[in-house]
C-alpha atoms as a PDB file:
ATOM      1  CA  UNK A   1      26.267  13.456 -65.191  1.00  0.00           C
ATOM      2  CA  UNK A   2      25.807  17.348 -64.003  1.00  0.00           C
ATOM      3  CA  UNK A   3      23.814  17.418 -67.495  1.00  0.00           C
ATOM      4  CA  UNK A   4      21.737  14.458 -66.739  1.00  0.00           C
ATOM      5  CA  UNK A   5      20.766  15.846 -63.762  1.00  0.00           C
ATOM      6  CA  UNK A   6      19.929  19.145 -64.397  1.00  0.00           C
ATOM      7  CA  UNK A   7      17.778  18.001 -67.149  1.00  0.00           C
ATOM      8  CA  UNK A   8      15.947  16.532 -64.940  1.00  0.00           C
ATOM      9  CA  UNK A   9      15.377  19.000 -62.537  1.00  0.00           C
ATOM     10  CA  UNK A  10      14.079  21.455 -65.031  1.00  0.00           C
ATOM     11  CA  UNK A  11      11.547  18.927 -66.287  1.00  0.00           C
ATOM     12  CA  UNK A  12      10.128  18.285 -62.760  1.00  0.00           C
ATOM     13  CA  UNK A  13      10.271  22.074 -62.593  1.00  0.00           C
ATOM     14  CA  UNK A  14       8.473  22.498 -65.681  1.00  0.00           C
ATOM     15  CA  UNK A  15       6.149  20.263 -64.234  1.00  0.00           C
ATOM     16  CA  UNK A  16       4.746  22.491 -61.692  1.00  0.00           C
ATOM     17  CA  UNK A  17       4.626  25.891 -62.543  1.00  0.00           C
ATOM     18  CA  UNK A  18       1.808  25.698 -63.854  1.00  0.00           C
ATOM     19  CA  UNK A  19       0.289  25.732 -60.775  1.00  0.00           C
ATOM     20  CA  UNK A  20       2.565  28.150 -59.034  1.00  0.00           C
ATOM     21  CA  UNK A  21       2.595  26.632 -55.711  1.00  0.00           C
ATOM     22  CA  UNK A  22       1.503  23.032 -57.130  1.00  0.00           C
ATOM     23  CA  UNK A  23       3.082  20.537 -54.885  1.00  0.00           C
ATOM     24  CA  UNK A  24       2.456  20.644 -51.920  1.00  0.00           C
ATOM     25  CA  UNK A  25       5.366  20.554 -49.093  1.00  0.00           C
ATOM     26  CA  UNK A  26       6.629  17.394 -47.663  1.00  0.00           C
ATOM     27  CA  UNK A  27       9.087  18.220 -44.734  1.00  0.00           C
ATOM     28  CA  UNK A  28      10.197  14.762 -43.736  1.00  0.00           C
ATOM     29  CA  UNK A  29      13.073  12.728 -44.976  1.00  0.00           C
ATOM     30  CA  UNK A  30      14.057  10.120 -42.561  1.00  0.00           C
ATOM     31  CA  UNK A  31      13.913   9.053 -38.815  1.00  0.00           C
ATOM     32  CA  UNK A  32      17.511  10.068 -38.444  1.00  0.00           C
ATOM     33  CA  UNK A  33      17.400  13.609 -40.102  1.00  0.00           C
ATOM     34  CA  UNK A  34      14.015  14.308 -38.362  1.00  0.00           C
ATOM     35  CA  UNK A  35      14.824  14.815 -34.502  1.00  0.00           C
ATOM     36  CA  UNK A  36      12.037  13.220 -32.461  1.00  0.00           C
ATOM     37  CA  UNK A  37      10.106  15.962 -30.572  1.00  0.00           C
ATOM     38  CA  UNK A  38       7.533  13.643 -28.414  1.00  0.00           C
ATOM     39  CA  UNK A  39       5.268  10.738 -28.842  1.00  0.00           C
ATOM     40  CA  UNK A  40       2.197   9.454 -27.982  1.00  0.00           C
ATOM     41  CA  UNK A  41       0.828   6.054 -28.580  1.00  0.00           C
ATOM     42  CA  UNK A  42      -0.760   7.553 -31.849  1.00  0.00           C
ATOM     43  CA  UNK A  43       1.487   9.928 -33.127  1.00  0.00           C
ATOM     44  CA  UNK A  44       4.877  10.893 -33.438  1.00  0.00           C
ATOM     45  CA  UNK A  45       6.365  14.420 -33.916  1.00  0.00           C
ATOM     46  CA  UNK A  46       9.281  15.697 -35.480  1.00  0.00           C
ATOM     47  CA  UNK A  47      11.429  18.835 -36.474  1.00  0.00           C
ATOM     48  CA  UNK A  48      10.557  19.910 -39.966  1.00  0.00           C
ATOM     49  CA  UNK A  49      13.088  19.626 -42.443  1.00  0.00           C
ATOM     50  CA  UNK A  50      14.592  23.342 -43.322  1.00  0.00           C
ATOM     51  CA  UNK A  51      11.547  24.951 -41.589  1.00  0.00           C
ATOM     52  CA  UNK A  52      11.377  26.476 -38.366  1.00  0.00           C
ATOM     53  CA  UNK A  53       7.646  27.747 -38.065  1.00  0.00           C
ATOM     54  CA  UNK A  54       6.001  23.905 -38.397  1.00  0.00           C
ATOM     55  CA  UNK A  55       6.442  20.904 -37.572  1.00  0.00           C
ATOM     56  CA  UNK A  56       5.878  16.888 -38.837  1.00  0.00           C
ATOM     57  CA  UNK A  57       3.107  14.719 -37.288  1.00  0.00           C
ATOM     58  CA  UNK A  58       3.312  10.790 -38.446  1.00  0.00           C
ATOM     59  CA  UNK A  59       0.887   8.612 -36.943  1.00  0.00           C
ATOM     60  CA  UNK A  60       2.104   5.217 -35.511  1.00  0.00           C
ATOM     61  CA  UNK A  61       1.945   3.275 -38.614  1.00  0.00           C
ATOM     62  CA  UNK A  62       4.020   5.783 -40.469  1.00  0.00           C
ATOM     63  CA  UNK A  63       1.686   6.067 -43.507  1.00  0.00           C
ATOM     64  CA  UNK A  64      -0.623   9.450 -42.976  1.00  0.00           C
ATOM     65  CA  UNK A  65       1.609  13.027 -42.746  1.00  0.00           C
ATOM     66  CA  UNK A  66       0.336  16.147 -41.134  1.00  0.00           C
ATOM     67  CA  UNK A  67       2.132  19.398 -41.307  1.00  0.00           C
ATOM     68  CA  UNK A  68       0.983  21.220 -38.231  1.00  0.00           C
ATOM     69  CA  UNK A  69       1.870  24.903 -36.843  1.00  0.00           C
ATOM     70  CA  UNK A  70       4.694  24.989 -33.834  1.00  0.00           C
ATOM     71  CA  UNK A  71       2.954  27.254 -31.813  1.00  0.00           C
ATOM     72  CA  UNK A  72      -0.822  25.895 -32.328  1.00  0.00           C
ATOM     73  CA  UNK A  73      -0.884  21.779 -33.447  1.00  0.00           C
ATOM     74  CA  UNK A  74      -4.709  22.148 -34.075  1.00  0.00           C
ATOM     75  CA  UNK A  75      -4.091  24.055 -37.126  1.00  0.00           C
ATOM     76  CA  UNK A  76      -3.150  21.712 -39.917  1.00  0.00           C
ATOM     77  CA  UNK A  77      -0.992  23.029 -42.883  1.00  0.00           C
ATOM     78  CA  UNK A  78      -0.816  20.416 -45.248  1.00  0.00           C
ATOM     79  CA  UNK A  79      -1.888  16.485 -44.949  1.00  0.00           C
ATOM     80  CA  UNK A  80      -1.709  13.223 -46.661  1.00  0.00           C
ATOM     81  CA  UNK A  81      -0.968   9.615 -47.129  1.00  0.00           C
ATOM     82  CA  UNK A  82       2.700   8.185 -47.330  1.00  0.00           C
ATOM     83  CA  UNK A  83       4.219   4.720 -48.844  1.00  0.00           C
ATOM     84  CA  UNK A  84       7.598   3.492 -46.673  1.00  0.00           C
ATOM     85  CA  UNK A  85      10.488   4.316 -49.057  1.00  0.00           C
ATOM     86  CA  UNK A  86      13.792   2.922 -47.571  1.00  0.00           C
ATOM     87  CA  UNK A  87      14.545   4.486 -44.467  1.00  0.00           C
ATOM     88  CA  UNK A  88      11.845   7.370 -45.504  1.00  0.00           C
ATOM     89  CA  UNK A  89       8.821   7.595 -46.944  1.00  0.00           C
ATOM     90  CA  UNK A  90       7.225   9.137 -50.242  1.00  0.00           C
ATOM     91  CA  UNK A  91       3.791  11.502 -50.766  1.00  0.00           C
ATOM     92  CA  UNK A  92       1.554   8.328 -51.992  1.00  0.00           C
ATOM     93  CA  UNK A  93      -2.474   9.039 -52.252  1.00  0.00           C
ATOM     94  CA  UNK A  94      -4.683  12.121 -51.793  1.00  0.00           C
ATOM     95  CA  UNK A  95      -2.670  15.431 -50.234  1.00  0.00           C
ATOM     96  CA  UNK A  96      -4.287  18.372 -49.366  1.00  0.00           C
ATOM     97  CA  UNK A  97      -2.371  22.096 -48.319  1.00  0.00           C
ATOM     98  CA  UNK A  98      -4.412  24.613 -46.706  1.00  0.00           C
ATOM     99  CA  UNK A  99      -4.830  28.722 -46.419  1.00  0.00           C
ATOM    100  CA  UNK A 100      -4.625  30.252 -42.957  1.00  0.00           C
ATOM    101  CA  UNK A 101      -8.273  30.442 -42.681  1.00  0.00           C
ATOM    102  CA  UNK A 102      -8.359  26.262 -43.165  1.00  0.00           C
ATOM    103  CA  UNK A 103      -9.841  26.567 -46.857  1.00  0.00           C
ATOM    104  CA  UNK A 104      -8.243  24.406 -48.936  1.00  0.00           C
ATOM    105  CA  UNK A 105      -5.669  25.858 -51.056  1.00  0.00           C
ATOM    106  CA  UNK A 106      -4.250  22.881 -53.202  1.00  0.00           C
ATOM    107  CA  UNK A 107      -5.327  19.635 -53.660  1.00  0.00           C
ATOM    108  CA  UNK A 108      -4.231  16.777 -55.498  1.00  0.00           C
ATOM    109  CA  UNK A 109      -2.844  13.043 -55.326  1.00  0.00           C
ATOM    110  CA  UNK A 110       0.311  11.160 -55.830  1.00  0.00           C
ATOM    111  CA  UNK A 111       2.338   8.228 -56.838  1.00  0.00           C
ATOM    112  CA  UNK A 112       5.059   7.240 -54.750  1.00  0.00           C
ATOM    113  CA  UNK A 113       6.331  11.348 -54.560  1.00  0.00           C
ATOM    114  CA  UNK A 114       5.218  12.138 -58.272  1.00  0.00           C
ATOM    115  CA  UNK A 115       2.025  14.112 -58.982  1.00  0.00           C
ATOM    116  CA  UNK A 116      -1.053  12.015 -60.994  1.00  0.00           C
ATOM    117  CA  UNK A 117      -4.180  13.159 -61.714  1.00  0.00           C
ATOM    118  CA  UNK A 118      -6.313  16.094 -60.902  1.00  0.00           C
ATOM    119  CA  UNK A 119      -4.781  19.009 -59.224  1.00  0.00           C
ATOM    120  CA  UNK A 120      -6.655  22.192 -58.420  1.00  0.00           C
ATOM    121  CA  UNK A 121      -5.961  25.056 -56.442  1.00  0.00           C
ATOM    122  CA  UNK A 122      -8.035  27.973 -54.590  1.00  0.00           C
ATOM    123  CA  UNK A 123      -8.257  31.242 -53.525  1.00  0.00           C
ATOM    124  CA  UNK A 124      -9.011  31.644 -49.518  1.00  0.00           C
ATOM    125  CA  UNK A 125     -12.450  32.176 -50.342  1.00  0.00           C
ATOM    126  CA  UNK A 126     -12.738  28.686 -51.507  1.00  0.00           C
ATOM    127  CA  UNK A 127     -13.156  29.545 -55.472  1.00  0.00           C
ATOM    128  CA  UNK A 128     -11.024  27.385 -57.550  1.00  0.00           C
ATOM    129  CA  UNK A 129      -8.185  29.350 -58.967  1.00  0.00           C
ATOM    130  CA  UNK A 130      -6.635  26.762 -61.348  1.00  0.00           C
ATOM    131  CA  UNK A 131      -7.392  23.075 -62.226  1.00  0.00           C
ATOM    132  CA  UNK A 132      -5.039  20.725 -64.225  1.00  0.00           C
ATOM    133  CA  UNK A 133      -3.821  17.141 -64.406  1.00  0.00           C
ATOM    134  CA  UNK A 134      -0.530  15.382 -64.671  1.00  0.00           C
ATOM    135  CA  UNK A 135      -0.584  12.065 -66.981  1.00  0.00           C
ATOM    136  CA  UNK A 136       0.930   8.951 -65.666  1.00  0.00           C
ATOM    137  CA  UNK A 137       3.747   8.046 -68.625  1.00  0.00           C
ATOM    138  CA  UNK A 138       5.162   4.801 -68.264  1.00  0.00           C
ATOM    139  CA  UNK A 139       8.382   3.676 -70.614  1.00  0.00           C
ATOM    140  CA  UNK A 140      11.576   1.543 -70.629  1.00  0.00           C
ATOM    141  CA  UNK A 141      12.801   3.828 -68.335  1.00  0.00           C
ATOM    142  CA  UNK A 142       9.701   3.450 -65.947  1.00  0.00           C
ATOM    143  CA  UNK A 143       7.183   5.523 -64.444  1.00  0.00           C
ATOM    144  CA  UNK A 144       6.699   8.973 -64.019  1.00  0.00           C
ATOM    145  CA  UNK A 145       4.413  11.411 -64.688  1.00  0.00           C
ATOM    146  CA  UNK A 146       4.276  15.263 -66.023  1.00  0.00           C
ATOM    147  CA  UNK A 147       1.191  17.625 -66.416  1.00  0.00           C
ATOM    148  CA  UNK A 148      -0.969  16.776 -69.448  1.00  0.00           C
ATOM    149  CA  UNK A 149      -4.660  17.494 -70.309  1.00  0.00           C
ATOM    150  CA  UNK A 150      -6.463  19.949 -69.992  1.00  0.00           C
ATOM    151  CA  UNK A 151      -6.179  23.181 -68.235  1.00  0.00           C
ATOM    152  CA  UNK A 152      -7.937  26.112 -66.569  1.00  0.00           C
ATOM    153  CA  UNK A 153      -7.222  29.209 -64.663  1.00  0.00           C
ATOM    154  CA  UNK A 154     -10.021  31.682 -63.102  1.00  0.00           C
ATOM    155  CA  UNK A 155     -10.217  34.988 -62.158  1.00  0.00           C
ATOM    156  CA  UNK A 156     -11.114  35.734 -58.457  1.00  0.00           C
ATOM    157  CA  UNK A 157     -14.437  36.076 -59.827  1.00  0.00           C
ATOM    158  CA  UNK A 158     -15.286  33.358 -60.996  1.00  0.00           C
ATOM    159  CA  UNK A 159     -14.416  34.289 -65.046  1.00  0.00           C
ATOM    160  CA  UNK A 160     -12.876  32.384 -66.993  1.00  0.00           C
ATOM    161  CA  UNK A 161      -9.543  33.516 -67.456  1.00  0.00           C
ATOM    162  CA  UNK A 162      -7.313  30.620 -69.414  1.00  0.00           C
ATOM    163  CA  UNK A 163      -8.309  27.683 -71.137  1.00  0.00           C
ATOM    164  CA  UNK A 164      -5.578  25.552 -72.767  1.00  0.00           C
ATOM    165  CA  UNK A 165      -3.895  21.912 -72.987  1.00  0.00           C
ATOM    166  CA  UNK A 166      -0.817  20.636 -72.081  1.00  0.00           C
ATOM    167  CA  UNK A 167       0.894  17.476 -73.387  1.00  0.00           C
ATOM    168  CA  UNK A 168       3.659  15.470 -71.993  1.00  0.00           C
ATOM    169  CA  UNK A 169       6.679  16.141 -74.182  1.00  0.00           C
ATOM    170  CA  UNK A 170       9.016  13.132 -74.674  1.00  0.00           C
ATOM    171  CA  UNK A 171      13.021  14.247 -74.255  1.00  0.00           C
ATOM    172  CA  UNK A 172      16.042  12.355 -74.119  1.00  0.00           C
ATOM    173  CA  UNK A 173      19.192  13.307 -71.834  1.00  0.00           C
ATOM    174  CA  UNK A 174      22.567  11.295 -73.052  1.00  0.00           C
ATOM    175  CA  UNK A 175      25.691  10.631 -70.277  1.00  0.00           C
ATOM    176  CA  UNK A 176      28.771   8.974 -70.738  1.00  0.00           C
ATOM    177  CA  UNK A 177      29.853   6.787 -68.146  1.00  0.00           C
ATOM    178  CA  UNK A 178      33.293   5.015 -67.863  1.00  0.00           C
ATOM    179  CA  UNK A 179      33.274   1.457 -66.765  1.00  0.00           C
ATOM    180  CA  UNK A 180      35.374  -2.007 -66.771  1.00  0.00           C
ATOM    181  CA  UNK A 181      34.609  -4.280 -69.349  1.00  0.00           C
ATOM    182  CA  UNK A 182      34.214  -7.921 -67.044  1.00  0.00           C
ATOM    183  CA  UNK A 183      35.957 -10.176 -69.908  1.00  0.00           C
ATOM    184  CA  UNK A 184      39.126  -7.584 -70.709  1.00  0.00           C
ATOM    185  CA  UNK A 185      39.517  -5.905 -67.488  1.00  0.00           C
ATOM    186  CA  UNK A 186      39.707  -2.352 -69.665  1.00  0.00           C
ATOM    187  CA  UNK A 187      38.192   0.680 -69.232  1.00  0.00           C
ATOM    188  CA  UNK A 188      35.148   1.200 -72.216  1.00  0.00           C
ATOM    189  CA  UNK A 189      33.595   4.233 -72.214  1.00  0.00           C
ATOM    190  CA  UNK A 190      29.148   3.419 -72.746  1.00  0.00           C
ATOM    191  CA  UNK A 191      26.582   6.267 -73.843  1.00  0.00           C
ATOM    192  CA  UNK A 192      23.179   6.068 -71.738  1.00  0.00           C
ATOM    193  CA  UNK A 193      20.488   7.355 -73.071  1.00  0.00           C
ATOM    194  CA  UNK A 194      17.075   7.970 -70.599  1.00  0.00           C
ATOM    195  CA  UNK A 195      13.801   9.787 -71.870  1.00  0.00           C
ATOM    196  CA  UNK A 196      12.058  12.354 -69.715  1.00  0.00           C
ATOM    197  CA  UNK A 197       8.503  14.109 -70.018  1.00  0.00           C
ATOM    198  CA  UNK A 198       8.102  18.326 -69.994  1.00  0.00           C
ATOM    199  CA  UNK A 199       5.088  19.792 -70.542  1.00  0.00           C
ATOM    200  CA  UNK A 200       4.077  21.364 -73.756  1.00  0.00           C
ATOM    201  CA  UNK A 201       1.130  23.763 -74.881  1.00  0.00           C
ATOM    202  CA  UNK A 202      -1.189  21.992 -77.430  1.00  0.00           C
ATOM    203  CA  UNK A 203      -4.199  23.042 -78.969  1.00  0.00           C
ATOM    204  CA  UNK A 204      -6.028  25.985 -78.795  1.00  0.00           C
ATOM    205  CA  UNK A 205      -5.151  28.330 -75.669  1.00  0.00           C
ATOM    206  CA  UNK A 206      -7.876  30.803 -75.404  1.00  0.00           C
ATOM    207  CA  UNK A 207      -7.207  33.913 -72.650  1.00  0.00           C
ATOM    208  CA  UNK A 208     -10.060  36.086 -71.599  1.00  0.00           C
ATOM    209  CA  UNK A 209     -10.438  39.351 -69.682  1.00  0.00           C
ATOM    210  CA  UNK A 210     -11.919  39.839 -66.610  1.00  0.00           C
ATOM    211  CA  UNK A 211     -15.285  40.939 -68.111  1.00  0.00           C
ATOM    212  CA  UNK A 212     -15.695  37.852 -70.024  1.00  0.00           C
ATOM    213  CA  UNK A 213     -14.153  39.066 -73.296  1.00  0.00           C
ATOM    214  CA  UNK A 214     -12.019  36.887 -75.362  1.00  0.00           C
ATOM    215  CA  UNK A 215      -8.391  39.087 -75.639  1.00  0.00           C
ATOM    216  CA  UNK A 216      -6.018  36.156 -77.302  1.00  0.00           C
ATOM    217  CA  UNK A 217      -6.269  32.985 -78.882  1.00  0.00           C
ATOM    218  CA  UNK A 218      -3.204  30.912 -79.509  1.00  0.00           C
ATOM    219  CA  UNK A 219      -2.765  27.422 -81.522  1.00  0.00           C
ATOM    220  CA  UNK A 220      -0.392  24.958 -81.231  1.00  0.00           C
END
């Protein structure tokens, strides 16, 4: 199982780095882990999980998330739309995380906590800095998505500074469980087998200097 798992974690990491700072942070797990600051009849606030310098605004239907500074609630860090998830809830629909000048800094949207689509991120100045998407895979083991498509990174400036492709890599992690077979009463020991995506450089990957001039081209 340890396997399984950390398989799976470094896939969701791969998923991301791409971006650097991709996803963008949800500090909320549940009504009982998140101590209840004060209400009003349109919003609720809460202690952010494992950070001190923010805290969680939910309005009263539970489905739109603000992250908002301690010390001044105007200034919005990050914000988005949530789907009920048990006794939580899960990133679901357009999410936006800001610089602290208000610019956008990362934008992007999700399905039920799992990046889809177009994601782009900025410098403070408002230029875009990189812009990828994440491909929504679905299998026998269900959905879930992973970056794939095309992507771009930018100088400061403006340049061009990497232009490649991704694709969604299909993987499979094997664990061996022990259970009791219902007719015999023995224990049988069963092999499960689940795929996961990473992503994968395809293509052409073209990198260019600052200037404008191309200085590497790659093929995969």
């Amino acid at each position: 199982m340890k396997y399984f798992v950390s398989l799976v974690i470094l896939a969701l990491c791969a998923c991301g780095d791409a971006f650097g700072q991709a996803l963008i942070p949800f500090k909320y797990t549940s009504e009982e882990e998140n101590r209840l600051i004060k209400e009003n009849d349109t919003v609720r606030y809460y202690i952010a999980t494992g950070d001190t310098v923010n805290v969680v605004a939910l309005n009263e239907e539970g489905m739109y998330y603000k992250l908002l500074n301690r010390k001044d609630k105007k200034k919005v860090v990050a914000e988005g739309g949530l789907v009920a998830d048990g006794d939580g809830y899960l990133q679901h629909g357009r999410w936006v995380q800001y610089h602290s000048n208000g610019k956008t800094a990362i934008s992007g949207s999700y399905i039920k906590g799992k990046p889809a689509g177009i994601w782009e991120e900025y410098f403070p100045d408002g230029r875009l800095k990189v812009s990828g998407h994440y491909a929504i895979i679905s299998d026998k083991d269900g959905i879930t998505t992973c970056r794939s498509g095309e992507y771009l990174e930018y100088y400061s400036s403006g340049q061009i500074k990497v232009s490649g492709y991704y694709a969604a890599d299909r993987m499979i992690s094997k664990d061996t469980t022990t259970v009791e077979d219902p007719v015999s009463g023995k224990s049988i020991t069963k092999t499960i087998s689940k795929s996961f995506y990473s992503p994968k450089k395809a293509g052409f990957w073209d990198y260019y200097s600052e200037s404008g001039e191309a200085e590497k081209h790659e093929e995969f």
